[in-house]
C-alpha atoms as a PDB file:
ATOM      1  CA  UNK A   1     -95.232 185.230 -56.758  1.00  0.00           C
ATOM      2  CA  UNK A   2     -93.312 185.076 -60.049  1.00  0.00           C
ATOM      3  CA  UNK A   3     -95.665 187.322 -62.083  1.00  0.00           C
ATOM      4  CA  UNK A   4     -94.186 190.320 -59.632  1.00  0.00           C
ATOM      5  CA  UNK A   5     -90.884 190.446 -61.944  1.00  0.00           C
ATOM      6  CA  UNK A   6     -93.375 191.112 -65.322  1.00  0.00           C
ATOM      7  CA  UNK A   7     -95.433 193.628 -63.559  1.00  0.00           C
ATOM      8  CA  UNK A   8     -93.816 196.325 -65.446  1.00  0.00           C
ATOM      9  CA  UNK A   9     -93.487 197.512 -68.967  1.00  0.00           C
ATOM     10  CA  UNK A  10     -90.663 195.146 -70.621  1.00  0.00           C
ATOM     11  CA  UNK A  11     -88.301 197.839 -70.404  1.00  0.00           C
ATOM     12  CA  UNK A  12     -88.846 198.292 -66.893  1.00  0.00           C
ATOM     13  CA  UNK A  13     -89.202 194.585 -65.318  1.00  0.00           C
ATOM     14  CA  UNK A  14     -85.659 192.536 -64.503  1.00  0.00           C
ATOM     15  CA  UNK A  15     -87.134 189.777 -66.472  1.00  0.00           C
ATOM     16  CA  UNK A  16     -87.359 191.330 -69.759  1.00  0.00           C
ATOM     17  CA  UNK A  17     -84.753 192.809 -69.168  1.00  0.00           C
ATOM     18  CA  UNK A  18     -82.236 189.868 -68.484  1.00  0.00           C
ATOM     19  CA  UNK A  19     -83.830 187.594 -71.213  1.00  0.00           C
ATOM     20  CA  UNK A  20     -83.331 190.819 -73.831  1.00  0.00           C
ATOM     21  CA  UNK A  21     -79.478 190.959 -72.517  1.00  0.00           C
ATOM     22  CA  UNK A  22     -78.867 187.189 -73.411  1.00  0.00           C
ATOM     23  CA  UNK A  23     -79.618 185.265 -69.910  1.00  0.00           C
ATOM     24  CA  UNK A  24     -81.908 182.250 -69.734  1.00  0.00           C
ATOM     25  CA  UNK A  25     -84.265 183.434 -67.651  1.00  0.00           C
ATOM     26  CA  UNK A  26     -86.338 181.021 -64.872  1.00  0.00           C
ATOM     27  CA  UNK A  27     -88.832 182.629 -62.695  1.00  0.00           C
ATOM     28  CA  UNK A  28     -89.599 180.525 -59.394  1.00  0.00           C
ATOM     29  CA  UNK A  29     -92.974 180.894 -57.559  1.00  0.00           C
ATOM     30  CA  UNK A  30     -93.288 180.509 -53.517  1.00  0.00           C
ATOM     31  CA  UNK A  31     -95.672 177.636 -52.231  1.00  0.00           C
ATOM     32  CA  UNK A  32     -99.388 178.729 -51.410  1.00  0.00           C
ATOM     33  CA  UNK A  33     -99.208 181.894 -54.154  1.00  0.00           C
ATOM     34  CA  UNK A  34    -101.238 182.169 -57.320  1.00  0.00           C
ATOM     35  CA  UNK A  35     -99.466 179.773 -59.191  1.00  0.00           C
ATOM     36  CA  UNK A  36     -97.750 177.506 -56.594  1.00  0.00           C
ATOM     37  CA  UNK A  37    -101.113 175.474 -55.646  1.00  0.00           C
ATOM     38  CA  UNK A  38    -100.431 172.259 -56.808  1.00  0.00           C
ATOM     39  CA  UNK A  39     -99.714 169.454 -54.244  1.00  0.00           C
ATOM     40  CA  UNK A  40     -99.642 165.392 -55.355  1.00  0.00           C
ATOM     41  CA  UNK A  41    -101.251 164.679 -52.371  1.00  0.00           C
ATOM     42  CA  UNK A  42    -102.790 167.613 -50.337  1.00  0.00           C
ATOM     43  CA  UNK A  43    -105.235 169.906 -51.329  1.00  0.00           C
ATOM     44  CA  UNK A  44    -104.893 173.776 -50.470  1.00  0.00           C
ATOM     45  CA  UNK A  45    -107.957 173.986 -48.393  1.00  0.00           C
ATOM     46  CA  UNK A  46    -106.368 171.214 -46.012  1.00  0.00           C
ATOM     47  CA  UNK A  47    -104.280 172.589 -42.945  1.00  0.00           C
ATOM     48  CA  UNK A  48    -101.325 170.086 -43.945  1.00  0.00           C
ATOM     49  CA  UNK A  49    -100.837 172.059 -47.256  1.00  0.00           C
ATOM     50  CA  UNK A  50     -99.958 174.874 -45.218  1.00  0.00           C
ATOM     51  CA  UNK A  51     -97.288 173.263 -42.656  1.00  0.00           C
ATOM     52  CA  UNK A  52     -94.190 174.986 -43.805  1.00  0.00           C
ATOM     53  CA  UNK A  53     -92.267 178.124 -42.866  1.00  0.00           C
ATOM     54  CA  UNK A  54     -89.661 180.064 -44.661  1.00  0.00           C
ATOM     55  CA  UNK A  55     -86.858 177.711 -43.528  1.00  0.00           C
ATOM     56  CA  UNK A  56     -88.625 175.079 -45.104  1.00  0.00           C
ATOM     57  CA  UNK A  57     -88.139 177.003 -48.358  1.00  0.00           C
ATOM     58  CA  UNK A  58     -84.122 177.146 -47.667  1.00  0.00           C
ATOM     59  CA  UNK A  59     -84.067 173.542 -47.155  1.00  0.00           C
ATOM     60  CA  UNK A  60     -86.520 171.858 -50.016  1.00  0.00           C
ATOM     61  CA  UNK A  61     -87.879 174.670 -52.146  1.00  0.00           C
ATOM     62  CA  UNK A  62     -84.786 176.608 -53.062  1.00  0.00           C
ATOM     63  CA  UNK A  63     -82.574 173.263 -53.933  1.00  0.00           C
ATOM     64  CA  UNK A  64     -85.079 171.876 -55.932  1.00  0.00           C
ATOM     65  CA  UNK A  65     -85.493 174.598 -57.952  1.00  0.00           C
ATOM     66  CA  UNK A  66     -81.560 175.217 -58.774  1.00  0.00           C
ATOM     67  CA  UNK A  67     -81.403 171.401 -59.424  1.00  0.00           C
ATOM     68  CA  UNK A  68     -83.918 171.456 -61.929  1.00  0.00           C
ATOM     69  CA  UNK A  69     -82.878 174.328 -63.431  1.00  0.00           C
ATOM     70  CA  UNK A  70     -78.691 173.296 -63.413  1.00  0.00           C
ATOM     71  CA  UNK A  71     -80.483 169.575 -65.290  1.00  0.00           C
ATOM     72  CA  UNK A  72     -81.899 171.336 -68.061  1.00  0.00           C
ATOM     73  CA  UNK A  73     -78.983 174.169 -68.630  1.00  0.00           C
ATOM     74  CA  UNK A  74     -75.744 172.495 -67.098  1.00  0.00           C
ATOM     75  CA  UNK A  75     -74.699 175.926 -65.841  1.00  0.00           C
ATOM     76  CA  UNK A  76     -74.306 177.509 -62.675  1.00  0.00           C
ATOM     77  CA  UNK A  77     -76.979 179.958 -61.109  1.00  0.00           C
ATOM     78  CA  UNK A  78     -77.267 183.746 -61.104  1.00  0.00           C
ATOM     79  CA  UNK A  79     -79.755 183.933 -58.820  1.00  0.00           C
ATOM     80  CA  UNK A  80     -81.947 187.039 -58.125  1.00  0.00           C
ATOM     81  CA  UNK A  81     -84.029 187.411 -55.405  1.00  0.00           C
ATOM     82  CA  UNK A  82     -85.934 189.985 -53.372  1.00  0.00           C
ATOM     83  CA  UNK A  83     -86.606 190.440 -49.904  1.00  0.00           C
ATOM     84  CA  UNK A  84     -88.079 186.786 -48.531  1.00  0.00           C
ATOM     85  CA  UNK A  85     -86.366 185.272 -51.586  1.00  0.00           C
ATOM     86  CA  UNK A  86     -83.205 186.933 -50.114  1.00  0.00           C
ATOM     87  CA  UNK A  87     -84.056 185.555 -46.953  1.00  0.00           C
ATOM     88  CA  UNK A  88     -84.358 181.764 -48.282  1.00  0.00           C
ATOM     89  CA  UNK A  89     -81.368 182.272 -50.298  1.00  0.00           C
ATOM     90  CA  UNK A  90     -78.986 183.898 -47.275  1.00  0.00           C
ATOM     91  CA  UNK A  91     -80.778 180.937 -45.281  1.00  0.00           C
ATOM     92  CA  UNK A  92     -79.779 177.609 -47.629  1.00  0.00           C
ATOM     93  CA  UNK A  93     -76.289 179.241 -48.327  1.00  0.00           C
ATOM     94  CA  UNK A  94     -75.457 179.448 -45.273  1.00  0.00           C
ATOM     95  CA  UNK A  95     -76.268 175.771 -44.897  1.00  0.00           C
ATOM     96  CA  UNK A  96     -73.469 175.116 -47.258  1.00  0.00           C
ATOM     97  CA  UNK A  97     -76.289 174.065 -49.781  1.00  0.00           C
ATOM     98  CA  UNK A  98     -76.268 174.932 -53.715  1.00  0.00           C
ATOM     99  CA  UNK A  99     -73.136 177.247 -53.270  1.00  0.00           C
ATOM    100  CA  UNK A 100     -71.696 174.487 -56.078  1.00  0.00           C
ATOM    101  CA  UNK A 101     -74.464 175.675 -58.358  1.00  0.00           C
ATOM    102  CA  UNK A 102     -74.370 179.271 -57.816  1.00  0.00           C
ATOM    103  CA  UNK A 103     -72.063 181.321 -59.884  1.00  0.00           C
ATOM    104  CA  UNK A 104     -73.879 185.128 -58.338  1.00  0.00           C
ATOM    105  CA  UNK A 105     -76.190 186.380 -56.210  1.00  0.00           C
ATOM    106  CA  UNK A 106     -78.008 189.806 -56.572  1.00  0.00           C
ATOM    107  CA  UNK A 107     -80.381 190.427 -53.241  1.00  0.00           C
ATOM    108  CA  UNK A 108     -82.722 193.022 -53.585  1.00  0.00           C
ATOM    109  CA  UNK A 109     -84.132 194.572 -50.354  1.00  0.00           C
ATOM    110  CA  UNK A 110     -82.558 192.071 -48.246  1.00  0.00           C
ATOM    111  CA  UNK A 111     -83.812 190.445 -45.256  1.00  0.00           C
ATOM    112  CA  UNK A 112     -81.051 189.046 -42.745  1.00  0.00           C
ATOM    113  CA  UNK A 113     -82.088 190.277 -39.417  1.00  0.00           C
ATOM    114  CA  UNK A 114     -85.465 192.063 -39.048  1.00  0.00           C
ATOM    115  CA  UNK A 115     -85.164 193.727 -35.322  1.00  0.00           C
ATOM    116  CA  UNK A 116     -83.804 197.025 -37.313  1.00  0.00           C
ATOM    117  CA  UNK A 117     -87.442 197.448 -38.781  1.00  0.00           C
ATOM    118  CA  UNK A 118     -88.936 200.649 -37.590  1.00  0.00           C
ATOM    119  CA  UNK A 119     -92.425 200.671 -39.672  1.00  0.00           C
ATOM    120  CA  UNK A 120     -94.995 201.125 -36.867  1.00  0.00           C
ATOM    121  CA  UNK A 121     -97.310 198.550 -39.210  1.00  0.00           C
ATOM    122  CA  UNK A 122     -94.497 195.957 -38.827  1.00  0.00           C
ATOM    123  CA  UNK A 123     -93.630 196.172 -35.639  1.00  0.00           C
ATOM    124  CA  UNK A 124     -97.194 196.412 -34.326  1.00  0.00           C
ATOM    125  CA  UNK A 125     -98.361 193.877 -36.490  1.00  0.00           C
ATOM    126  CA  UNK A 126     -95.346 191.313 -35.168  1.00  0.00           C
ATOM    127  CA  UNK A 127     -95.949 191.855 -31.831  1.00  0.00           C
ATOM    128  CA  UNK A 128     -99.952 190.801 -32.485  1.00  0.00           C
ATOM    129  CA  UNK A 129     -99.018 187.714 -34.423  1.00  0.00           C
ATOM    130  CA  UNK A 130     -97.103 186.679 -31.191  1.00  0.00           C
ATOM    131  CA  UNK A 131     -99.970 187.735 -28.834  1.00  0.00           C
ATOM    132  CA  UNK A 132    -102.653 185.885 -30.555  1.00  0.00           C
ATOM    133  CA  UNK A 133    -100.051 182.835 -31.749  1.00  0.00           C
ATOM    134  CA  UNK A 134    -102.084 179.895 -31.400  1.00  0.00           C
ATOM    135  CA  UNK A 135    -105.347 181.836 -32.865  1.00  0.00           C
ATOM    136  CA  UNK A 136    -104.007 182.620 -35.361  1.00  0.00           C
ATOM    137  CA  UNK A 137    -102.240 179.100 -36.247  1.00  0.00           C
ATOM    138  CA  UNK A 138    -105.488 177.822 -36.275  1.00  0.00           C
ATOM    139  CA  UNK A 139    -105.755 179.619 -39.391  1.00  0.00           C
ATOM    140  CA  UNK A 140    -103.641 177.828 -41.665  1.00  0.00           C
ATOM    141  CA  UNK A 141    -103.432 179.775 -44.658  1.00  0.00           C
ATOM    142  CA  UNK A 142    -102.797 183.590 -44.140  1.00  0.00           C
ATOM    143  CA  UNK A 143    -104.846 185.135 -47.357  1.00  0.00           C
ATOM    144  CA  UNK A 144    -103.651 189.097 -47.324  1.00  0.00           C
ATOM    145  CA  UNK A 145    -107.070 189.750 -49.049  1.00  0.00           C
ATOM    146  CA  UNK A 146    -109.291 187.426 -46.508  1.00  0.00           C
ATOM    147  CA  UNK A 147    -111.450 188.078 -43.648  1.00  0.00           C
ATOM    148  CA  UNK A 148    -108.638 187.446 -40.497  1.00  0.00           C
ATOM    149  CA  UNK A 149    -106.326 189.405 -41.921  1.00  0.00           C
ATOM    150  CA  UNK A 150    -108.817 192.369 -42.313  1.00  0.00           C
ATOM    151  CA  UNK A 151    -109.791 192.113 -38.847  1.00  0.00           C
ATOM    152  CA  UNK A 152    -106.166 192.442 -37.971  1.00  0.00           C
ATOM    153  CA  UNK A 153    -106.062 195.583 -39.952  1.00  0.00           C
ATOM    154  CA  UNK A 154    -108.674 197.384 -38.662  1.00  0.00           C
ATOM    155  CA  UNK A 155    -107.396 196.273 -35.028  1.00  0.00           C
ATOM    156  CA  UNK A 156    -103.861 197.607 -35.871  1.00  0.00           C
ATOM    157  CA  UNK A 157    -105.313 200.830 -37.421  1.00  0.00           C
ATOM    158  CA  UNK A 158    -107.167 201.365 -33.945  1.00  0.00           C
ATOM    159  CA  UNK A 159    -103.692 202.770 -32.990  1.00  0.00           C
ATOM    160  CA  UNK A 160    -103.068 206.594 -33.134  1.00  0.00           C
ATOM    161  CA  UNK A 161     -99.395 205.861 -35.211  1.00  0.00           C
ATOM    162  CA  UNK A 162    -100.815 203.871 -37.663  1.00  0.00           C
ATOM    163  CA  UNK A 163    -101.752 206.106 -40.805  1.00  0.00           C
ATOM    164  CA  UNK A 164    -104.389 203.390 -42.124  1.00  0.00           C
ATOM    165  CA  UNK A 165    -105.187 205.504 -45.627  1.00  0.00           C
ATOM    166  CA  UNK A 166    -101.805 204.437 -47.087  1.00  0.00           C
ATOM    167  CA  UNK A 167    -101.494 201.131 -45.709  1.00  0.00           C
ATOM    168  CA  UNK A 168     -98.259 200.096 -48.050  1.00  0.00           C
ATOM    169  CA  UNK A 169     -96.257 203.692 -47.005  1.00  0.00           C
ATOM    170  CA  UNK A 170     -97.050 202.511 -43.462  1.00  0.00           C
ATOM    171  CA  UNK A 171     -95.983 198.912 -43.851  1.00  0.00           C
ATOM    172  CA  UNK A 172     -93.162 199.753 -46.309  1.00  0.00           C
ATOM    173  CA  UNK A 173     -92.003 203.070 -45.495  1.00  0.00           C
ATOM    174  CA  UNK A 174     -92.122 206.033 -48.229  1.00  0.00           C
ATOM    175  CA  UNK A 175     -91.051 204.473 -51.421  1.00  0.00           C
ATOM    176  CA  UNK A 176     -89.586 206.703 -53.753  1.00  0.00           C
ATOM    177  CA  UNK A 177     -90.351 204.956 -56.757  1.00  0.00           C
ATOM    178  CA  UNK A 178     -94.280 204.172 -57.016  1.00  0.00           C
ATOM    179  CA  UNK A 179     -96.715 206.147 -58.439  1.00  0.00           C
ATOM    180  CA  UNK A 180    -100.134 205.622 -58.563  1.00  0.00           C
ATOM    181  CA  UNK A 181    -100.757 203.662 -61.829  1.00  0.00           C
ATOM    182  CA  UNK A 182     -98.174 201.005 -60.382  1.00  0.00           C
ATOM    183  CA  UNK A 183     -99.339 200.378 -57.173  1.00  0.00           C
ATOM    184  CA  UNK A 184    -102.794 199.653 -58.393  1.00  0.00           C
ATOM    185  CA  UNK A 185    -101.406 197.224 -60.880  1.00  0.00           C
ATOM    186  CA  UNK A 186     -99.446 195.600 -58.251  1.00  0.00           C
ATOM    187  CA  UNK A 187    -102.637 195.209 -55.732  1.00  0.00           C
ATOM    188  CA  UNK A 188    -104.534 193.808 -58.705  1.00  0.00           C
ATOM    189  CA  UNK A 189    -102.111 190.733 -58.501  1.00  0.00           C
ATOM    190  CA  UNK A 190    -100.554 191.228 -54.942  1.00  0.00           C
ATOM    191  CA  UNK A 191     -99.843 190.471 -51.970  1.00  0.00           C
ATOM    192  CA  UNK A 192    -100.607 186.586 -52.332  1.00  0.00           C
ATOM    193  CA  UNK A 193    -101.553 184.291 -49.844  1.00  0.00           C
ATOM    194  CA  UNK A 194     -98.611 182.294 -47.958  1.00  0.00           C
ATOM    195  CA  UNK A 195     -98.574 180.211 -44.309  1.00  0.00           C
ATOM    196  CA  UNK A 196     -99.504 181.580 -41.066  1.00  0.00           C
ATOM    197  CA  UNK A 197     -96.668 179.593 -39.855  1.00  0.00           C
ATOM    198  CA  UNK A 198     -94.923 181.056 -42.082  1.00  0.00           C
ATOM    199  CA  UNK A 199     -95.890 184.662 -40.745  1.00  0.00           C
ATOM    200  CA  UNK A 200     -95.936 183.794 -36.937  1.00  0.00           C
ATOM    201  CA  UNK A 201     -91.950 182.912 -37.636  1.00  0.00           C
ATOM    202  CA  UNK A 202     -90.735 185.908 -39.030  1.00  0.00           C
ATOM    203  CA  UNK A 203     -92.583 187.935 -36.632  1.00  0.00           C
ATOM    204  CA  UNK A 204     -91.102 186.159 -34.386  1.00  0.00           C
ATOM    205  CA  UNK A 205     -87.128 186.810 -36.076  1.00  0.00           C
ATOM    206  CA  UNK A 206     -88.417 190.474 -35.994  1.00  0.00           C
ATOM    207  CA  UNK A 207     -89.299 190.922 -32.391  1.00  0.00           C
ATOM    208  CA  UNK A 208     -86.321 188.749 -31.191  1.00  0.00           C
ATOM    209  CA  UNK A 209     -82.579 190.118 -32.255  1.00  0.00           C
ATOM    210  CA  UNK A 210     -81.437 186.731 -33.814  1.00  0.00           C
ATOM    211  CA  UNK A 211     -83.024 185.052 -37.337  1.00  0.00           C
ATOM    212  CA  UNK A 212     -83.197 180.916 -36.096  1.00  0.00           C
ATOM    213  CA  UNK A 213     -83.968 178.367 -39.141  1.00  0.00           C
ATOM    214  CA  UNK A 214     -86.690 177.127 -36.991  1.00  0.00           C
ATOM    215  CA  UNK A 215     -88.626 178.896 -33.927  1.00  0.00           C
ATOM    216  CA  UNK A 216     -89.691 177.285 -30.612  1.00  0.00           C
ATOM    217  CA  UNK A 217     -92.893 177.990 -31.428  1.00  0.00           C
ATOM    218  CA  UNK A 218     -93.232 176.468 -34.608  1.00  0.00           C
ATOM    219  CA  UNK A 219     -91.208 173.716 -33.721  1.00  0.00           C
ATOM    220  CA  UNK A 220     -93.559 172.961 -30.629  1.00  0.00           C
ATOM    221  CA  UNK A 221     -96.657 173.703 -32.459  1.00  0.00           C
ATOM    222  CA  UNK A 222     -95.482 170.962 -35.791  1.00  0.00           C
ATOM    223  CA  UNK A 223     -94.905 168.457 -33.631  1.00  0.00           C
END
């Protein structure tokens, strides 16, 4: 969610950062996380509240966000985003959408096609999400920190490759710029909980070689 940009000391977060250089700074948050709850008709524990994938974040989530931002400031976008924010963004641009509202676009760890991955945690994981599809969309909402995914865990760490006591160097690859003290500030608020739809479809863009606004699967499984 948002709070991942303030994680930081002010010196060290983007945030800060940007809003002590002179920007007006709006931090977005991604449906299902933390603070991103709120429906006017559906309740998070109902399965309808999680019927979206990331393509439905390109085509609703992303616009309305710009718009309401562009209202209040009457100024085109920088927009910043990192890795599935890239992925929305790269997603609605290429759409032809808010590209009148956008005046830059910085995209941090960048996700465009995901067949290049070569994390063994990734990769392994992908290919279980696609095995066990229709379990696991029976779970609607995929909670990093709930009981599902920890049984996936411990079935993925059941592989030889998979170094299970440093689960983020084995999902991320080695990351030169963590120590300790961060990464235990950034478990206290993260990873948040988003769709299993929303999972089963990039898994999906990762095992295949193309990145499709809307998978065969998920299409099949909506309607």
């Amino acid at each position: 969610d948002g709070m991942t940009w303030l994680l930081n000391s002010p010196e060290e977060s983007l945030a800060y950062v940007l809003a002590d250089s002179g920007f007006d700074v709006w931090i977005s948050n991604t449906r299902g996380t933390r603070w991103s709850r709120r429906h006017a008709t559906l309740d998070p524990s109902s399965r309808a509240f999680w019927g979206w994938s990331w393509d439905d974040l390109a085509m609703y989530d992303l616009p309305a966000t710009f718009n309401f931002v562009y209202q209040q400031t009457g100024q085109k976008l920088n927009y910043v985003g990192h890795s599935l924010g890239t992925l929305v963004a790269l997603a609605s641009f290429s759409e032809r959408r808010l590209v009148d509202k956008l005046r830059s676009a910085a995209l941090l760890s960048p996700v465009a096609y995901l067949s290049h991955i070569t994390s063994p945690m990734g990769i392994l994981a992908a290919r279980a999400f696609l095995d066990t599809m229709y379990t696991w969309l029976g779970i609607a909402e995929f909670d990093p920190k709930g009981i599902p995914v920890a049984n996936l865990l411990k079935l993925l760490c059941l592989n030889p490759t998979i170094k299970c006591y440093n689960l983020m160097t084995s999902m991320t690859g080695t990351n030169c710029c963590l120590n300790e003290s961060t990464v235990e500030l950034f478990l206290k608020y993260e990873p948040q909980s988003t769709s299993t739809r929303n999972m089963v479809h990039l898994a999906q863009s990762l095992v295949g070689s193309e990145l499709e606004l809307r998978s065969e699967g998920v299409v099949k499984e909506a309607s």
